[in-house]
N, C-alpha and C. Protein backbone atom coordinates (compact mmCIF):
# COMPACT_ATOMS: atom_id res chain seq x y z
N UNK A 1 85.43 16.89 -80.72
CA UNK A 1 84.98 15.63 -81.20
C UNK A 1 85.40 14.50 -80.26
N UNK A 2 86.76 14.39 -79.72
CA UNK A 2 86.98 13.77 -78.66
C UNK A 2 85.93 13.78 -77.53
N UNK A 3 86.31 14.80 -77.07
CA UNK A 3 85.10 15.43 -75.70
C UNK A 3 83.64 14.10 -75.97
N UNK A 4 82.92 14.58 -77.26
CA UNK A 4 81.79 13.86 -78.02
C UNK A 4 81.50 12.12 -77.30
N UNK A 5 82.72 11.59 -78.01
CA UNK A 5 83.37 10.25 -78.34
C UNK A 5 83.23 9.84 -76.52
N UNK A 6 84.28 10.49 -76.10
CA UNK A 6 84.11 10.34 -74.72
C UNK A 6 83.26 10.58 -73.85
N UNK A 7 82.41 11.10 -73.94
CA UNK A 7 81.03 11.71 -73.23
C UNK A 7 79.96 10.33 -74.09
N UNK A 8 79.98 9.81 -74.84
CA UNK A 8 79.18 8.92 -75.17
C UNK A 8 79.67 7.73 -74.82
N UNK A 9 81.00 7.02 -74.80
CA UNK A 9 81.65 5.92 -73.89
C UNK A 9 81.14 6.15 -72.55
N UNK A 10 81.11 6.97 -72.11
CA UNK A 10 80.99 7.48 -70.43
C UNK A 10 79.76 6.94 -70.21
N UNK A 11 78.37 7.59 -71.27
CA UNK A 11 77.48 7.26 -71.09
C UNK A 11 76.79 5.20 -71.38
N UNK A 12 77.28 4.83 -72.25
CA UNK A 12 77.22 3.68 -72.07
C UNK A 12 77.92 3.03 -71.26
N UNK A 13 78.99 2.84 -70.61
CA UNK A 13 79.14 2.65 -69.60
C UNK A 13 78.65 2.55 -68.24
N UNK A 14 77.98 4.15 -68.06
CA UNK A 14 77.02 4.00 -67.01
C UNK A 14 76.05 3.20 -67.43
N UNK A 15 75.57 3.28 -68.59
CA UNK A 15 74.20 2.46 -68.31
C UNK A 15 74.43 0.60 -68.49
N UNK A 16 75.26 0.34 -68.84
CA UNK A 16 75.87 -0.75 -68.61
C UNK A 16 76.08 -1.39 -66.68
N UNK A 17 76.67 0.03 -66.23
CA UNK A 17 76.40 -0.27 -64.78
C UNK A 17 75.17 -0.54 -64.03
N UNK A 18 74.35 0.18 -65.10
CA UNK A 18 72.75 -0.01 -64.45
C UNK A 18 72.62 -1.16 -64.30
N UNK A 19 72.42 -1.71 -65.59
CA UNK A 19 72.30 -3.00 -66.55
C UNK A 19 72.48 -4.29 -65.72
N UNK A 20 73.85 -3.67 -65.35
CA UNK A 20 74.84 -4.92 -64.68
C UNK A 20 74.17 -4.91 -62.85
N UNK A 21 73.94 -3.65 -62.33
CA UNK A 21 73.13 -3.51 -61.43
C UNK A 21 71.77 -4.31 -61.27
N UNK A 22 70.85 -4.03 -62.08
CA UNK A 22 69.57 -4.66 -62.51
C UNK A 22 69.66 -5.98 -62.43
N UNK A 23 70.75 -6.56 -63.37
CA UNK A 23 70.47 -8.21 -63.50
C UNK A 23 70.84 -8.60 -61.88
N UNK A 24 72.25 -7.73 -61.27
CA UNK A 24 72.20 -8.60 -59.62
C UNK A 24 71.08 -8.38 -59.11
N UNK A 25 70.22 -7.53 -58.93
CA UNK A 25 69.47 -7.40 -58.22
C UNK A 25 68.28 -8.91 -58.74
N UNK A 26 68.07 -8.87 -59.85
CA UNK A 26 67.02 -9.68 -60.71
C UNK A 26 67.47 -10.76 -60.08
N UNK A 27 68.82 -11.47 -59.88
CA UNK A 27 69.33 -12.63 -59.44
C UNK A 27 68.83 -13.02 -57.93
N UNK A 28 69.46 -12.09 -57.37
CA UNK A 28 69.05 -12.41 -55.58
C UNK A 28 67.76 -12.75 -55.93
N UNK A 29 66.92 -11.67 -56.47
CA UNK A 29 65.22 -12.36 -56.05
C UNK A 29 65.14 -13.30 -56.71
N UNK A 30 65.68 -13.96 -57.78
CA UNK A 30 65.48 -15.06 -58.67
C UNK A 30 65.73 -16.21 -57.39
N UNK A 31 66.87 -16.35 -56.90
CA UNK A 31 67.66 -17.34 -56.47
C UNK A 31 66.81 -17.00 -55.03
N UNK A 32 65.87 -16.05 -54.31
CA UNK A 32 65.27 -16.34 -53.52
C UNK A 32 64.13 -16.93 -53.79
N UNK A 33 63.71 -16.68 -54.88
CA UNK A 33 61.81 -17.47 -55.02
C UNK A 33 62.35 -18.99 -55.19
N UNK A 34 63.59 -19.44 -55.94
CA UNK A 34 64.27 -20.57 -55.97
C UNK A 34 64.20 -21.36 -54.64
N UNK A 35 64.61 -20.61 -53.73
CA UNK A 35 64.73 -21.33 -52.59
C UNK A 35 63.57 -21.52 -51.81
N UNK A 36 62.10 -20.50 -51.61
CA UNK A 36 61.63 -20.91 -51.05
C UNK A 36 60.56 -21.84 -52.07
N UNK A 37 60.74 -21.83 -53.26
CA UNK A 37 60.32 -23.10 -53.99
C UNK A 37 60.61 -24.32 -53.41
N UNK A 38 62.15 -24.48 -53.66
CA UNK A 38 62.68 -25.81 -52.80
C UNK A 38 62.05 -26.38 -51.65
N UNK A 39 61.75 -25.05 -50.83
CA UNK A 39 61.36 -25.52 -49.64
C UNK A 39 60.01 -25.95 -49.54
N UNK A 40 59.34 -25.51 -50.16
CA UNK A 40 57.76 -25.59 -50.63
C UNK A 40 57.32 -27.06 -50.64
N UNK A 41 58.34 -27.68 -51.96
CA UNK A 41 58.53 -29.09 -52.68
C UNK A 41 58.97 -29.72 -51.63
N UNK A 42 59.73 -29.20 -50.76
CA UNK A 42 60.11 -30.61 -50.14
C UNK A 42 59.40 -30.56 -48.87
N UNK A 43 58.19 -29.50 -48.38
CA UNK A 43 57.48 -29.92 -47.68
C UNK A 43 56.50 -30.39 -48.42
N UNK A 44 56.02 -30.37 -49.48
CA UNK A 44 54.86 -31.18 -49.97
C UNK A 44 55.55 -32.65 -50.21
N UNK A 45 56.61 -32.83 -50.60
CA UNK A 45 56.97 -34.60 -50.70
C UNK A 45 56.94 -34.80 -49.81
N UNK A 46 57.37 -34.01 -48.59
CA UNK A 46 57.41 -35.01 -46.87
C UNK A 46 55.61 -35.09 -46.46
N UNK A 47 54.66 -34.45 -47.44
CA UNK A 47 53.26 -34.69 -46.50
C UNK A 47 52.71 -35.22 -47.74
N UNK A 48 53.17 -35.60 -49.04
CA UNK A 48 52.80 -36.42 -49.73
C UNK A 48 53.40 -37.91 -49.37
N UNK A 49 54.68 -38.05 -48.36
CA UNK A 49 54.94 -39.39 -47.92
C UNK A 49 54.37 -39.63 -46.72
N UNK A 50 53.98 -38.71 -46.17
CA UNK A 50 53.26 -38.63 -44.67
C UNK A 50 51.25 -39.43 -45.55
N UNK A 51 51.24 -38.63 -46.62
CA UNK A 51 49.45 -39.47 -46.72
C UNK A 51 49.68 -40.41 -47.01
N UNK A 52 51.00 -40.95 -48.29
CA UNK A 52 50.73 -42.55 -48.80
C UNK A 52 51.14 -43.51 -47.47
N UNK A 53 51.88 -43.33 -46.28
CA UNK A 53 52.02 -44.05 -45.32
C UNK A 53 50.59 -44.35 -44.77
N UNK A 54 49.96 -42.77 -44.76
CA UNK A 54 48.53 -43.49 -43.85
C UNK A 54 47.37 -44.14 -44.70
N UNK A 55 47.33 -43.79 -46.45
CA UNK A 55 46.72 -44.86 -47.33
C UNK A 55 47.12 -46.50 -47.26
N UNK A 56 48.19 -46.63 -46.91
CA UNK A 56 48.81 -47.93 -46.62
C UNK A 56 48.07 -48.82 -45.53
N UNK A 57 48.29 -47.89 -44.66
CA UNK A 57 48.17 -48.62 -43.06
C UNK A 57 46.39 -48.32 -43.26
N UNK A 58 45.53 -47.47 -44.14
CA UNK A 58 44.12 -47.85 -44.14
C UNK A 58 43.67 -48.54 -45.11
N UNK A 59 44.50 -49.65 -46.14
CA UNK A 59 44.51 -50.19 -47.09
C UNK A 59 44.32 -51.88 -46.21
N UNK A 60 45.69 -51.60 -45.17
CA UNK A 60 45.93 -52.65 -44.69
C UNK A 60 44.64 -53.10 -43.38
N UNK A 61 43.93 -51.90 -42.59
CA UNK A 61 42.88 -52.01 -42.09
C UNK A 61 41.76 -52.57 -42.44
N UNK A 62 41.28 -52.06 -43.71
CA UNK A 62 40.47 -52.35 -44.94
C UNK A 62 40.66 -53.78 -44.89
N UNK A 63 41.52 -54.10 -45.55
CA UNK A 63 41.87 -55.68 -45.77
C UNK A 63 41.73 -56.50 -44.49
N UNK A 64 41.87 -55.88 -43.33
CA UNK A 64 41.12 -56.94 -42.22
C UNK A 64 39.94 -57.10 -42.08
N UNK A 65 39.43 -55.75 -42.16
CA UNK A 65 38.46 -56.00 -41.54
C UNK A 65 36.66 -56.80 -42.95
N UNK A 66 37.90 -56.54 -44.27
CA UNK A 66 36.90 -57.46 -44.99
C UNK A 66 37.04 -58.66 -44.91
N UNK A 67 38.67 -59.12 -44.41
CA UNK A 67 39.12 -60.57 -44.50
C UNK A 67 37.80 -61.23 -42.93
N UNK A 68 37.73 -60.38 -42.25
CA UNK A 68 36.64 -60.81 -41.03
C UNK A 68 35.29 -60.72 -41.44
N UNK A 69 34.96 -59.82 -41.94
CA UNK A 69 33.34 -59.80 -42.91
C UNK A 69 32.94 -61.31 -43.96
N UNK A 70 34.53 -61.49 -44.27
CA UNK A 70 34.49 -62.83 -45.21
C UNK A 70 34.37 -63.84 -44.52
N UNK A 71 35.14 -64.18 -43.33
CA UNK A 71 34.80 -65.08 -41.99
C UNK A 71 33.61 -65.18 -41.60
N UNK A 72 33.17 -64.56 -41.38
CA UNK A 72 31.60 -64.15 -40.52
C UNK A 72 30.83 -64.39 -41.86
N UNK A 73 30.61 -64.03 -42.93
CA UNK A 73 29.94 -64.13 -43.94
C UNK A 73 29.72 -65.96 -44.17
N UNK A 74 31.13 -66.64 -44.78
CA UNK A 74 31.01 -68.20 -45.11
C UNK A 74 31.00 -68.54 -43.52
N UNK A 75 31.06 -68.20 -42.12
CA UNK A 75 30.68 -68.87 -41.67
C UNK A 75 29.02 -68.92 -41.37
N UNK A 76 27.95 -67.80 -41.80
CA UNK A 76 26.66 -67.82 -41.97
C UNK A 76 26.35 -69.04 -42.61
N UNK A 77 26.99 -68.74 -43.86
CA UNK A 77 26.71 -69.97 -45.27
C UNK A 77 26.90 -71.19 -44.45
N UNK A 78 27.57 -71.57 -43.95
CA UNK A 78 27.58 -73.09 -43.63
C UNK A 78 26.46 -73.37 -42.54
N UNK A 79 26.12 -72.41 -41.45
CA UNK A 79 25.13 -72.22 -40.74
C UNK A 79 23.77 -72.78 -41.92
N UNK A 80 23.71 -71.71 -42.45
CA UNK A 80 22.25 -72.00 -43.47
C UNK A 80 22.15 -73.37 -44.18
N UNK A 81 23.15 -73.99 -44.26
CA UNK A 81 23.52 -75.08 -45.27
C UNK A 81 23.42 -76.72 -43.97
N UNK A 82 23.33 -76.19 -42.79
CA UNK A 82 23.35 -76.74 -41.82
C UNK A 82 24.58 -78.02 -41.52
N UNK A 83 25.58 -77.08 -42.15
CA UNK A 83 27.14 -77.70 -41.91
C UNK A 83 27.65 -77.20 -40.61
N UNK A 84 27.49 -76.20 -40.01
CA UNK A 84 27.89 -75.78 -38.97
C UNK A 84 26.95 -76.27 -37.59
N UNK A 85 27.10 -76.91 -36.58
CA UNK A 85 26.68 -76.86 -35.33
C UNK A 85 27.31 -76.02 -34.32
N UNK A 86 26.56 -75.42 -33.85
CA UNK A 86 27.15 -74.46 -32.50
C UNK A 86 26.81 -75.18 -30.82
């Protein structure tokens, strides 16, 4: 009956080692998809700060080149209105 007792400790044990085996293993790959997640994210924030820089600087293009369309435009109007002499 001993023998029994002990032959069934033995056996949970080992499989406890499995167990305990399994989850390290489960970890490394956990804590690797982790990392190249990280890395993933922080190349998409560096080329999500890389587009809003160049939405900026074509925001700021934009805005010239209507602020000159608006020039050229009222200076027509005063032409037609025969306020302007050239």
């Amino acid at each position: 009956m001993a023998g029994d007792k002990l032959s069934t400790l033995e056996g949970k044990v080992r499989e406890l080692i499995k167990h305990s085996a399994e989850l390290k293993r489960r970890t490394v790959l956990l804590e690797t998809r982790l990392r190249e997640a990280d890395a993933r994210l922080a190349r998409q924030a560096a080329e999500v700060r890389r587009w809003e820089k160049e939405r900026d600087w074509l925001r700021g293009r934009l805005r010239k080149v209507l602020d000159e369309l608006e020039l050229i435009e009222s200076d027509g109007d005063k032409d037609k209105d025969g306020g302007g002499a050239r």
